[in-house]
PDB file of N, CA and C in Angstrom:
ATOM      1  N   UNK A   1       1.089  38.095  -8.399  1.00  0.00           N
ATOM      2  CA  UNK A   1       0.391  38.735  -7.303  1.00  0.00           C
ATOM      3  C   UNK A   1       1.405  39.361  -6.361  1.00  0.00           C
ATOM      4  N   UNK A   2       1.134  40.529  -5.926  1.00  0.00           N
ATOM      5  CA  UNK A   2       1.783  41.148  -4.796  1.00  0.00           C
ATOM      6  C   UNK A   2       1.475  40.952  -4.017  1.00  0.00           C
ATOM      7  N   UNK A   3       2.311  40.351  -2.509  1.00  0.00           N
ATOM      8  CA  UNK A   3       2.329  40.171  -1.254  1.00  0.00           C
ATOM      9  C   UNK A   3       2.084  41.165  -0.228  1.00  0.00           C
ATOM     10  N   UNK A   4       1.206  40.782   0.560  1.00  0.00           N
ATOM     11  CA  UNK A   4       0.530  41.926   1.438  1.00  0.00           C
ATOM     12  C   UNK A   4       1.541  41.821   2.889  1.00  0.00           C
ATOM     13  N   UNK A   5       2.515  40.897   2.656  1.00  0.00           N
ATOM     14  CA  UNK A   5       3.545  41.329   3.961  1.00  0.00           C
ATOM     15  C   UNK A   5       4.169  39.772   4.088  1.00  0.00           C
ATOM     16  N   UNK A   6       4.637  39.942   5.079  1.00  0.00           N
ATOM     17  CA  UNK A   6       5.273  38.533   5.371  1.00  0.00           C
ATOM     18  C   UNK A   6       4.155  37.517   6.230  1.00  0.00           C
ATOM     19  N   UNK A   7       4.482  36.162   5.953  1.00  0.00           N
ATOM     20  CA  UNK A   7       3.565  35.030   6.657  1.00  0.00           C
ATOM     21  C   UNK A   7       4.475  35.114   7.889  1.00  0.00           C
ATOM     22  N   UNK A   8       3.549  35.152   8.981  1.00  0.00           N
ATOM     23  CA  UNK A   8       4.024  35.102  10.101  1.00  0.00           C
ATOM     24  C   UNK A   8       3.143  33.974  11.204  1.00  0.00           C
ATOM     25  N   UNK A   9       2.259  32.925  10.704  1.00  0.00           N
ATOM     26  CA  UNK A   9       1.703  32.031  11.204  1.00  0.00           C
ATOM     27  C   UNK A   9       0.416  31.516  10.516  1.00  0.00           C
ATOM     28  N   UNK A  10       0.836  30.334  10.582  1.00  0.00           N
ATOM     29  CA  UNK A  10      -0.732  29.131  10.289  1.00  0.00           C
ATOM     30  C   UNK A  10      -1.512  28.442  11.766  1.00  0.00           C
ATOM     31  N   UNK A  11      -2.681  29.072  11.807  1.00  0.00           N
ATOM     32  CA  UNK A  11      -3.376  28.243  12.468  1.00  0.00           C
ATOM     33  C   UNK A  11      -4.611  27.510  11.851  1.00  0.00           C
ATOM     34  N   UNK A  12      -4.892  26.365  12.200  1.00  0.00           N
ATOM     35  CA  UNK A  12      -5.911  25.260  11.817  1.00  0.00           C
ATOM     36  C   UNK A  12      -7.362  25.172  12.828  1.00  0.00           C
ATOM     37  N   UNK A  13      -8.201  24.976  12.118  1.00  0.00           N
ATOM     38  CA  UNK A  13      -9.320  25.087  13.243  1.00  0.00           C
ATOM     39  C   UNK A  13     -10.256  24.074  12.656  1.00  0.00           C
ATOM     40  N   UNK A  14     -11.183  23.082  13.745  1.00  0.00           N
ATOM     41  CA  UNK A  14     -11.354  22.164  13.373  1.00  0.00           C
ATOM     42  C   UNK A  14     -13.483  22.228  14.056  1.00  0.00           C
ATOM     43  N   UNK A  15     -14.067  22.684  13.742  1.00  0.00           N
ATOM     44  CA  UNK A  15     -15.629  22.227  13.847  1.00  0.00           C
ATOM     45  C   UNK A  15     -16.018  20.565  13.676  1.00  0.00           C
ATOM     46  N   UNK A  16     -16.940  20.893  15.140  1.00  0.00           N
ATOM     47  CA  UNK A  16     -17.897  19.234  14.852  1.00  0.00           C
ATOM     48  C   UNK A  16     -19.438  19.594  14.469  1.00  0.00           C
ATOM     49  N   UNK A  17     -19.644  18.538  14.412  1.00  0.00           N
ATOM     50  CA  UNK A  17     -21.320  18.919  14.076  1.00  0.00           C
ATOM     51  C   UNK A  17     -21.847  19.518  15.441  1.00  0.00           C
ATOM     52  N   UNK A  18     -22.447  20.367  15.450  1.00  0.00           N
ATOM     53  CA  UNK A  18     -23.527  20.672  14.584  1.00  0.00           C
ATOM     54  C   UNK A  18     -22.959  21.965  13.629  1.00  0.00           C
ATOM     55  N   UNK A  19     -21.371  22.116  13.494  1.00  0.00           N
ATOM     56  CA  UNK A  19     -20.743  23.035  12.725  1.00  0.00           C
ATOM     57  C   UNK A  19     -20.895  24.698  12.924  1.00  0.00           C
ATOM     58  N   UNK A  20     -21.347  25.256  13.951  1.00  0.00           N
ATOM     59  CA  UNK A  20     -20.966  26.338  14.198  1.00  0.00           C
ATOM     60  C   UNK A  20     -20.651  26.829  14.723  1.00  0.00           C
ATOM     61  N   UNK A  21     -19.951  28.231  14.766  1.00  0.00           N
ATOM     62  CA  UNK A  21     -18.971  29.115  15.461  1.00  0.00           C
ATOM     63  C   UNK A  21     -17.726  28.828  14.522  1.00  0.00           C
ATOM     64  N   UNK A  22     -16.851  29.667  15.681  1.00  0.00           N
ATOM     65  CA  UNK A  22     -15.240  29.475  14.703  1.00  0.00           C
ATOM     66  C   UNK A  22     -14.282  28.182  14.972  1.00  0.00           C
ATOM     67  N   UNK A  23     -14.734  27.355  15.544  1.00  0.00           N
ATOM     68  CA  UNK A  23     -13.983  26.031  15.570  1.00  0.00           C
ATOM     69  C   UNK A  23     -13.378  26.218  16.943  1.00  0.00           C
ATOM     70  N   UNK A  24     -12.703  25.260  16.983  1.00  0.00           N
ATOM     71  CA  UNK A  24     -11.285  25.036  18.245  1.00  0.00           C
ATOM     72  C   UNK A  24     -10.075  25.021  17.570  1.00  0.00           C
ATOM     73  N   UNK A  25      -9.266  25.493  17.899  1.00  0.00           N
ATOM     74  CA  UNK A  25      -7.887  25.427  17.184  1.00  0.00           C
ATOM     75  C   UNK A  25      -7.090  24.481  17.669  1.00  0.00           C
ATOM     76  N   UNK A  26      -6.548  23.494  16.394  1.00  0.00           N
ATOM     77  CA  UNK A  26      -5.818  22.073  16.294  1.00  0.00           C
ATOM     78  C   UNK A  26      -4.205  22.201  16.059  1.00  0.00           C
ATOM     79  N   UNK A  27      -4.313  22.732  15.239  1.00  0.00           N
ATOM     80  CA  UNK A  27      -2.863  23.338  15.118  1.00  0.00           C
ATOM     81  C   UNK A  27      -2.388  24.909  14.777  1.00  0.00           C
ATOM     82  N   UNK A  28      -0.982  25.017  15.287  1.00  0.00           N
ATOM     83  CA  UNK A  28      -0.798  26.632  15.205  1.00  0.00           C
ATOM     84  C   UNK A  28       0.788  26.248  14.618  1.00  0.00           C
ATOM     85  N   UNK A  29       1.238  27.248  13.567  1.00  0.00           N
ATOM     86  CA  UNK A  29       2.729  27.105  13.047  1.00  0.00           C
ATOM     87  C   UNK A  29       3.073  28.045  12.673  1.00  0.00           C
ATOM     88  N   UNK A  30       4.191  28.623  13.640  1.00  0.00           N
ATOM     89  CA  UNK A  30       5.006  29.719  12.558  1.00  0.00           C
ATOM     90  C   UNK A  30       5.841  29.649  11.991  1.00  0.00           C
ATOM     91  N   UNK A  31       6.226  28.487  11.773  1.00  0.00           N
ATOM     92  CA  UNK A  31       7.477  27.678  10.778  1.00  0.00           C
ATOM     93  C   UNK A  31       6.601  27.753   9.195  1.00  0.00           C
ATOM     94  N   UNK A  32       6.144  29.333   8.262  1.00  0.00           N
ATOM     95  CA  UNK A  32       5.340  29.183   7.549  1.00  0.00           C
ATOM     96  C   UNK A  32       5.548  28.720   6.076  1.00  0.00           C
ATOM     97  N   UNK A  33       7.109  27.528   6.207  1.00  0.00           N
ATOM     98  CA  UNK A  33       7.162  26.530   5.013  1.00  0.00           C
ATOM     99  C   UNK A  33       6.798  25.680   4.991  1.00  0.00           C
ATOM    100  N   UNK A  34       6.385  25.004   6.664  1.00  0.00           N
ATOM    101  CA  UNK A  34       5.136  24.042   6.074  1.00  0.00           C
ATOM    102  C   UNK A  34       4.135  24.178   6.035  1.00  0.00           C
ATOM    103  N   UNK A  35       3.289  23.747   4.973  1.00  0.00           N
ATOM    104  CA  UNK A  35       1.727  24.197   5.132  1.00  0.00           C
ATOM    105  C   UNK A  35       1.230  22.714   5.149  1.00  0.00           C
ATOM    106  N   UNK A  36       1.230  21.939   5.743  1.00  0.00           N
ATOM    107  CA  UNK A  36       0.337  20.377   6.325  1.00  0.00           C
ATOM    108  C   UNK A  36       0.315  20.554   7.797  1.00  0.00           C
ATOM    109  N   UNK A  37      -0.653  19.750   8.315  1.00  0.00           N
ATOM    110  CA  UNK A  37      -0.418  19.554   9.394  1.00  0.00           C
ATOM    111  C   UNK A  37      -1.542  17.878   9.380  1.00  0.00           C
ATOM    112  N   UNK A  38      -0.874  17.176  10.651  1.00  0.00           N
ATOM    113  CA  UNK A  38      -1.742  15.721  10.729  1.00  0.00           C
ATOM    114  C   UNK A  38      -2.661  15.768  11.671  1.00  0.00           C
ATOM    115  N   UNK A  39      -4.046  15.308  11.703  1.00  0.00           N
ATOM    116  CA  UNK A  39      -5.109  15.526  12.689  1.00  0.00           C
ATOM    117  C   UNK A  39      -5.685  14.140  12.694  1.00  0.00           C
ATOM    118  N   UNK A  40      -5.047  13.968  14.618  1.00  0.00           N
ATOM    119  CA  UNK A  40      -5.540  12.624  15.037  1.00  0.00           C
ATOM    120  C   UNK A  40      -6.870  12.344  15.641  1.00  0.00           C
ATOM    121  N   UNK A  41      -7.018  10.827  16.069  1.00  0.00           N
ATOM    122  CA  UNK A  41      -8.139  11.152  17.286  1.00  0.00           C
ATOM    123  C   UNK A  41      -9.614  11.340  16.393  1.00  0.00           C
ATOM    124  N   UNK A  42      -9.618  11.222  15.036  1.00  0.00           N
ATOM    125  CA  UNK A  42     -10.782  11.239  14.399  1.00  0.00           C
ATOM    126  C   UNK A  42     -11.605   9.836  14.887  1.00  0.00           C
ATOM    127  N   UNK A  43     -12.925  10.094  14.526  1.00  0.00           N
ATOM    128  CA  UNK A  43     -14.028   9.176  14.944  1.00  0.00           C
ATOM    129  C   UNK A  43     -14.144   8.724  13.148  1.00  0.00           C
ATOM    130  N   UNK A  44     -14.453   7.594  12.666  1.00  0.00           N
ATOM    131  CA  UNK A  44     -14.890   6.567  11.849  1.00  0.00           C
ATOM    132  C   UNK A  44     -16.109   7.389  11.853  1.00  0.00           C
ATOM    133  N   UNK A  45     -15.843   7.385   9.891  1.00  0.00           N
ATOM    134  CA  UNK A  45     -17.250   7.831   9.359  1.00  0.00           C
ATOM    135  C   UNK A  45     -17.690   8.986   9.967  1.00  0.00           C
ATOM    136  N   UNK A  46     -17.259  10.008  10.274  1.00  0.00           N
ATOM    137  CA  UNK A  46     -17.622  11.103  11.298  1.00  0.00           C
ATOM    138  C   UNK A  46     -17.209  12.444  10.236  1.00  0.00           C
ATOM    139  N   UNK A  47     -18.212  13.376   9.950  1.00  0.00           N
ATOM    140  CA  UNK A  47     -17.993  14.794   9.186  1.00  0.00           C
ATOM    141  C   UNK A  47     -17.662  15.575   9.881  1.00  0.00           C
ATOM    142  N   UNK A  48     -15.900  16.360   9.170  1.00  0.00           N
ATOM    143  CA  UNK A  48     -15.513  17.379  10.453  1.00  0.00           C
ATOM    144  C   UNK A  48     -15.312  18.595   9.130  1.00  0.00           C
ATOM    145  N   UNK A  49     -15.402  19.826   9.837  1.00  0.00           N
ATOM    146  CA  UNK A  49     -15.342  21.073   8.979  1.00  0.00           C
ATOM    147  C   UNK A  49     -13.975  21.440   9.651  1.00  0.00           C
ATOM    148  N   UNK A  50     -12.920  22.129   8.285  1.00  0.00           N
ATOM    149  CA  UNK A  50     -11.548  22.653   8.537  1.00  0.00           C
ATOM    150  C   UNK A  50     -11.324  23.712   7.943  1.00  0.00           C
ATOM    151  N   UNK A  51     -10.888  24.499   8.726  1.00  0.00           N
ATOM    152  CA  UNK A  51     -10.157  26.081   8.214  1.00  0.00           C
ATOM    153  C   UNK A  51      -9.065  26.427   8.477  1.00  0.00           C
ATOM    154  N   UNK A  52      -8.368  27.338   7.659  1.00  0.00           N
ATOM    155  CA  UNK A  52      -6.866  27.861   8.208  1.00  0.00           C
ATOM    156  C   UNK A  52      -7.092  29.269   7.949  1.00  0.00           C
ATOM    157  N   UNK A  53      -6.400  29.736   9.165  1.00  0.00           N
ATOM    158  CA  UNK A  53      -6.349  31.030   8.842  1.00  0.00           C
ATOM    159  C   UNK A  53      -4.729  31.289   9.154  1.00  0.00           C
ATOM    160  N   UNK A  54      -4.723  32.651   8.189  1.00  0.00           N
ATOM    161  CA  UNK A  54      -2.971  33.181   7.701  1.00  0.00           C
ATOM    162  C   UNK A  54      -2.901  34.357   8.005  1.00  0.00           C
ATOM    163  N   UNK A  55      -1.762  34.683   8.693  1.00  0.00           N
ATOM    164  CA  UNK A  55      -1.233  35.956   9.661  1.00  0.00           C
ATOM    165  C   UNK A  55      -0.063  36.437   9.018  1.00  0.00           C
ATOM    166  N   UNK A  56      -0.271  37.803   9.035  1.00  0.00           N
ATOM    167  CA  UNK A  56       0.968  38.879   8.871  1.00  0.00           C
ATOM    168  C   UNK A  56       0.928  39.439   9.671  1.00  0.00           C
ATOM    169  N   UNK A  57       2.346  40.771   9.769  1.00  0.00           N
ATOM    170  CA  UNK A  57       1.959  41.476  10.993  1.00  0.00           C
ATOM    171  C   UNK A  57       0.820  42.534  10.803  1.00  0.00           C
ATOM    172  N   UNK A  58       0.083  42.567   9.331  1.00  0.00           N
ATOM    173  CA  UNK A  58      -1.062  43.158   9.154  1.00  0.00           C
ATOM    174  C   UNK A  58      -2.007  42.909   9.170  1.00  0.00           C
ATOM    175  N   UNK A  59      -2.304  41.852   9.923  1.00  0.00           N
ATOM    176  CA  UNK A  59      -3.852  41.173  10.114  1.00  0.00           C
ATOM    177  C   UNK A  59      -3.535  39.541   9.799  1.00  0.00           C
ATOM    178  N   UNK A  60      -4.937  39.376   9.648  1.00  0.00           N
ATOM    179  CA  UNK A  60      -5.169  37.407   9.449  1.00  0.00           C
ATOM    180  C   UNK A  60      -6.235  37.388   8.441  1.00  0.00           C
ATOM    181  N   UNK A  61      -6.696  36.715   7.892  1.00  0.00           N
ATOM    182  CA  UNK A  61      -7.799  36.159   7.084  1.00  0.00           C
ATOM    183  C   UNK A  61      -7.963  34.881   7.324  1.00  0.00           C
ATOM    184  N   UNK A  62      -9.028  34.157   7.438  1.00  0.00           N
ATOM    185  CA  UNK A  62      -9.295  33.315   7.791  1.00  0.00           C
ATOM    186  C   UNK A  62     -10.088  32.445   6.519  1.00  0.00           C
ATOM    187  N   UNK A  63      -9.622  30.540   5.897  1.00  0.00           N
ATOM    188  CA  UNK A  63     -10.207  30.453   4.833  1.00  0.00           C
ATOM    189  C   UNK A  63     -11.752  30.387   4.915  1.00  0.00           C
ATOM    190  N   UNK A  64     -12.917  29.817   4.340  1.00  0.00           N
ATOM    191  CA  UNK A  64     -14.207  29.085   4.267  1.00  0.00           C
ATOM    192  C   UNK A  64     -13.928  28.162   4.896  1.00  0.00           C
ATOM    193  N   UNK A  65     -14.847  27.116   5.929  1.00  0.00           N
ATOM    194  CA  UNK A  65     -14.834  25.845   6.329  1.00  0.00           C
ATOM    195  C   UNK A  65     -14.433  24.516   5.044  1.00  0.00           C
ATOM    196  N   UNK A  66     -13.757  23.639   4.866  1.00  0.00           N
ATOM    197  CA  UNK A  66     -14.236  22.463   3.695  1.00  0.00           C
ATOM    198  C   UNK A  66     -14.729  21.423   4.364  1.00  0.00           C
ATOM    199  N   UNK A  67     -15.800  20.728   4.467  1.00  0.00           N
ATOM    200  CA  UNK A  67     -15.969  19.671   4.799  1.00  0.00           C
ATOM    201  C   UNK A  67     -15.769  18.433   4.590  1.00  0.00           C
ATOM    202  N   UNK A  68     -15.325  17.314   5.292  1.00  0.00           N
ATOM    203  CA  UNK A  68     -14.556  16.103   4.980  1.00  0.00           C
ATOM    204  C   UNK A  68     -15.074  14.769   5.675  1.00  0.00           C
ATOM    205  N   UNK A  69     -15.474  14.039   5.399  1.00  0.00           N
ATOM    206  CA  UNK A  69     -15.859  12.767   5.936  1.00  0.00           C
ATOM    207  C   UNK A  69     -14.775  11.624   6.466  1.00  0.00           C
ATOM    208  N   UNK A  70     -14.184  11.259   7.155  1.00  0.00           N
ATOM    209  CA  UNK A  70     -13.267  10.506   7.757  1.00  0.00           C
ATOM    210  C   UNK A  70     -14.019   8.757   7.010  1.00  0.00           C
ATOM    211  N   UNK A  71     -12.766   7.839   6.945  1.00  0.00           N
ATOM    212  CA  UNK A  71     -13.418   7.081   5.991  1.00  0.00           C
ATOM    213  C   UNK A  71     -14.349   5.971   6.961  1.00  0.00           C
ATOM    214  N   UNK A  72     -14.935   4.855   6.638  1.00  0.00           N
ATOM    215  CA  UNK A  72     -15.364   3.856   7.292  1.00  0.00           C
ATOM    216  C   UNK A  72     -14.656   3.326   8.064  1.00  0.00           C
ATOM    217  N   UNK A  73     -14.972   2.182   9.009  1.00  0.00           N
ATOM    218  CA  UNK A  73     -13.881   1.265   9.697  1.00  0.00           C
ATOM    219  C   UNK A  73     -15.042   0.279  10.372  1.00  0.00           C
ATOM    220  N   UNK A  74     -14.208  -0.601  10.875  1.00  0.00           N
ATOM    221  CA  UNK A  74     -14.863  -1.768  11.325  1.00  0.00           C
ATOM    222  C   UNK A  74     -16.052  -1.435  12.536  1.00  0.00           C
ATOM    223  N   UNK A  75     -17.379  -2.239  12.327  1.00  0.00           N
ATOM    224  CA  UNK A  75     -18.154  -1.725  13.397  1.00  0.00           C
ATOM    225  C   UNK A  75     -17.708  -2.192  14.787  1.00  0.00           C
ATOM    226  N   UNK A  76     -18.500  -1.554  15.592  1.00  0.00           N
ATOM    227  CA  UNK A  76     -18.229  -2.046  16.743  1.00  0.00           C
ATOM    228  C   UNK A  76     -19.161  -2.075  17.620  1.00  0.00           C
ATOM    229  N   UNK A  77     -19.847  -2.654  18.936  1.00  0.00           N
ATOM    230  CA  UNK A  77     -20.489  -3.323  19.728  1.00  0.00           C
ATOM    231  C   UNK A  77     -21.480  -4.000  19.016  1.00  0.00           C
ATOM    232  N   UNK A  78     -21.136  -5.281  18.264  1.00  0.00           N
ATOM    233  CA  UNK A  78     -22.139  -6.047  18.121  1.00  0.00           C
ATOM    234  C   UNK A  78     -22.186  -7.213  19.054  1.00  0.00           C
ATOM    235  N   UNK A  79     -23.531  -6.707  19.330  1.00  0.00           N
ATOM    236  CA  UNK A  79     -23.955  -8.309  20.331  1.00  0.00           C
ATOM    237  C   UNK A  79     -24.324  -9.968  19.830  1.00  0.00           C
ATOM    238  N   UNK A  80     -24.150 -10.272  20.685  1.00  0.00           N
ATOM    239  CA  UNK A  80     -24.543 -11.975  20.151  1.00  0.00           C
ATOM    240  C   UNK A  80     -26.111 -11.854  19.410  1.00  0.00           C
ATOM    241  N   UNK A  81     -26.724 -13.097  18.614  1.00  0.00           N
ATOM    242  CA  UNK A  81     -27.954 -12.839  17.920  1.00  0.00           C
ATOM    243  C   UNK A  81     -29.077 -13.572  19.210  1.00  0.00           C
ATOM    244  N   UNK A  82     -29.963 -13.518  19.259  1.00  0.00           N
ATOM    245  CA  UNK A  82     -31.060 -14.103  20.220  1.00  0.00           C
ATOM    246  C   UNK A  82     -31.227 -15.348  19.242  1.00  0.00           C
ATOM    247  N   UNK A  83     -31.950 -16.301  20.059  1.00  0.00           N
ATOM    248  CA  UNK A  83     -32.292 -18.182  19.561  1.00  0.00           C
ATOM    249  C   UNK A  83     -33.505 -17.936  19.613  1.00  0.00           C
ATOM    250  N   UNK A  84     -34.601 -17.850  19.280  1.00  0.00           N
ATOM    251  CA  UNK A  84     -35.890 -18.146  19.172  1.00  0.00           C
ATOM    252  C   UNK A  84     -35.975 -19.769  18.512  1.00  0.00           C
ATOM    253  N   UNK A  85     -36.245 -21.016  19.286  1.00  0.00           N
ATOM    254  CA  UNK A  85     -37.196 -21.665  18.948  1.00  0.00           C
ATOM    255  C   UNK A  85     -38.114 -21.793  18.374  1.00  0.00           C
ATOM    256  N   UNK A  86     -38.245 -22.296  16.952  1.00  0.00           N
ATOM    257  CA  UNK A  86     -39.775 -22.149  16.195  1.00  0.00           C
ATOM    258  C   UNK A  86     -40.000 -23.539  16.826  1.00  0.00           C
ATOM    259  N   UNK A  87     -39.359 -24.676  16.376  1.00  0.00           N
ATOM    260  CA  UNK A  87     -40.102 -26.382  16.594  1.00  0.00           C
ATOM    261  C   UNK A  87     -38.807 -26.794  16.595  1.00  0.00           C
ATOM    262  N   UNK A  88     -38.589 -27.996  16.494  1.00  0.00           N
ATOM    263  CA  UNK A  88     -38.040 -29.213  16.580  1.00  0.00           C
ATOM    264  C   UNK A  88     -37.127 -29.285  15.551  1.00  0.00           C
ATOM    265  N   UNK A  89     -36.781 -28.557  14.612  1.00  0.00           N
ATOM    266  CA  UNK A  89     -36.423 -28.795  13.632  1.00  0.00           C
ATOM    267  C   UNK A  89     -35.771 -27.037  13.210  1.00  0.00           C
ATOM    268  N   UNK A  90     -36.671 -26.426  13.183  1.00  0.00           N
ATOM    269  CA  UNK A  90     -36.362 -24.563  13.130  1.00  0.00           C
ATOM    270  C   UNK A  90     -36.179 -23.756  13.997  1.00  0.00           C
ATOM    271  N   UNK A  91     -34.730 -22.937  13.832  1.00  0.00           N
ATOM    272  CA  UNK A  91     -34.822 -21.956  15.049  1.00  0.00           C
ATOM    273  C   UNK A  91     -35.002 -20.409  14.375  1.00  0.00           C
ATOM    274  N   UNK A  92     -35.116 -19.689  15.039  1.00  0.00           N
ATOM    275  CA  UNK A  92     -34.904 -18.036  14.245  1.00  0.00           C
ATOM    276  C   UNK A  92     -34.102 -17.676  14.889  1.00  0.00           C
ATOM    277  N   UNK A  93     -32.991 -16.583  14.481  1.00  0.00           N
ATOM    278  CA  UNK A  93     -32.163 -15.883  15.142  1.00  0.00           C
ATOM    279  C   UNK A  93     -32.533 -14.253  14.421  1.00  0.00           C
ATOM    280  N   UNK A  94     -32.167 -13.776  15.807  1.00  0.00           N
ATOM    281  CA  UNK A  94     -32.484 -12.236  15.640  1.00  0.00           C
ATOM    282  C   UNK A  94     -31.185 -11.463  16.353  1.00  0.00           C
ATOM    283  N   UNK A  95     -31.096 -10.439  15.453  1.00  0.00           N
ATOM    284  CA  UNK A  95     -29.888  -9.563  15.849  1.00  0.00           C
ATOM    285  C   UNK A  95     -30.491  -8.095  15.909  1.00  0.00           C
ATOM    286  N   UNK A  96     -29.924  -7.419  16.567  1.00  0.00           N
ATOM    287  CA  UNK A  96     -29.673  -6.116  16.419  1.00  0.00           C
ATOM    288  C   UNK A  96     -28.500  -5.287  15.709  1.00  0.00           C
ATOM    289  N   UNK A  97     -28.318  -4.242  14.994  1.00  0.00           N
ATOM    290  CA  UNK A  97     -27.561  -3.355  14.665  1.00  0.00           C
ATOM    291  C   UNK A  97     -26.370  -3.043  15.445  1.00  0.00           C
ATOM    292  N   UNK A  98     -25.113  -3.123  14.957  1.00  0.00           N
ATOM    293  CA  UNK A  98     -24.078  -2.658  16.073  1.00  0.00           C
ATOM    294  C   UNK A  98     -24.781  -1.174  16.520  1.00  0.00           C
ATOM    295  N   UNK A  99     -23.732  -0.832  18.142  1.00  0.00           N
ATOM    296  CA  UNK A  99     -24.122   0.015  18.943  1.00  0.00           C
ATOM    297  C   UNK A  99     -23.484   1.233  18.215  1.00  0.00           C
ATOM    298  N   UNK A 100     -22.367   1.036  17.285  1.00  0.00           N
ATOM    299  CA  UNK A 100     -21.718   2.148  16.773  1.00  0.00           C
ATOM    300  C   UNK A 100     -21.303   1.195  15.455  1.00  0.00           C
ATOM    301  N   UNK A 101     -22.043   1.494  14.254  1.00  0.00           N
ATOM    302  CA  UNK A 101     -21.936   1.046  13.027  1.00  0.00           C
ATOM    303  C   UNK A 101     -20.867   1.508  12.244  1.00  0.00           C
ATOM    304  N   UNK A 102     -19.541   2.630  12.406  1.00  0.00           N
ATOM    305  CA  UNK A 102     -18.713   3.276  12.054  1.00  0.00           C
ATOM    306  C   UNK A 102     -18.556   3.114  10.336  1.00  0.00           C
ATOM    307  N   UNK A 103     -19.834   2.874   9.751  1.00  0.00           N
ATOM    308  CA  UNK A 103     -20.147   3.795   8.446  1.00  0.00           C
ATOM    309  C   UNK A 103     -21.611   2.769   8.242  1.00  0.00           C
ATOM    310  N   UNK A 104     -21.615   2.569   6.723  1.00  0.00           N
ATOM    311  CA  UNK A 104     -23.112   2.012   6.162  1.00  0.00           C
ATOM    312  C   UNK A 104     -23.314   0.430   6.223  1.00  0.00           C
ATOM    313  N   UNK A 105     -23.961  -0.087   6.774  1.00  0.00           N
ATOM    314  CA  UNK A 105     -23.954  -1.529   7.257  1.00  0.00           C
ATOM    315  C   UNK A 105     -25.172  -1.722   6.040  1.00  0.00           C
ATOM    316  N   UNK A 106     -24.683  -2.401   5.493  1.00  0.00           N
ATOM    317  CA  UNK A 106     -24.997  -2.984   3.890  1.00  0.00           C
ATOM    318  C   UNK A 106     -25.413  -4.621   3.595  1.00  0.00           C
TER     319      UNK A 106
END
């Protein structure tokens, strides 16, 4: 393939749900031998859409979104269970769902 000019910058752009528009931009590099970049600050179990777009001094193109799911992790705000008293002998306990289940509570 023939090159349409020199790379002269990577920028990264990062969508939340509800996924539209052109994102916010996460990272920008004109150092264009590396092509990674690390993205912190993700939420557990949370779907984020990512694009890069690539610059010459003849324009940019920008890729398709890919979408990616960040993995599970431990839940968090679970409360104590309630005591219900049946008799003398039986109690029931009742819980609720953590406040933030940070993936599939199984």
């Amino acid at each position: 393939a023939r090159p349409n000019g020199i790379l002269d910058e990577y920028v990264v752009y990062r969508r939340d749900a509800p996924f539209v528009g052109a994102g916010r931009v996460i990272g920008r590099s004109s150092d264009v031998s590396v092509n990674t970049t690390t993205v912190t600050g993700l939420v557990p179990y949370t779907t984020y859409d990512f694009a890069v777009e690539s610059s010459t001094r003849g324009g940019s193109t920008t890729s398709s979104f890919a979408q990616f799911r960040t993995a599970e992790s431990v839940p968090q705000g679970v409360l104590p269970p309630a005591v219900v008293v049946e008799s003398a002998s039986v109690i029931r306990l009742v819980w609720r769902e953590p406040t933030t289940p940070n993936g599939v509570i199984a």
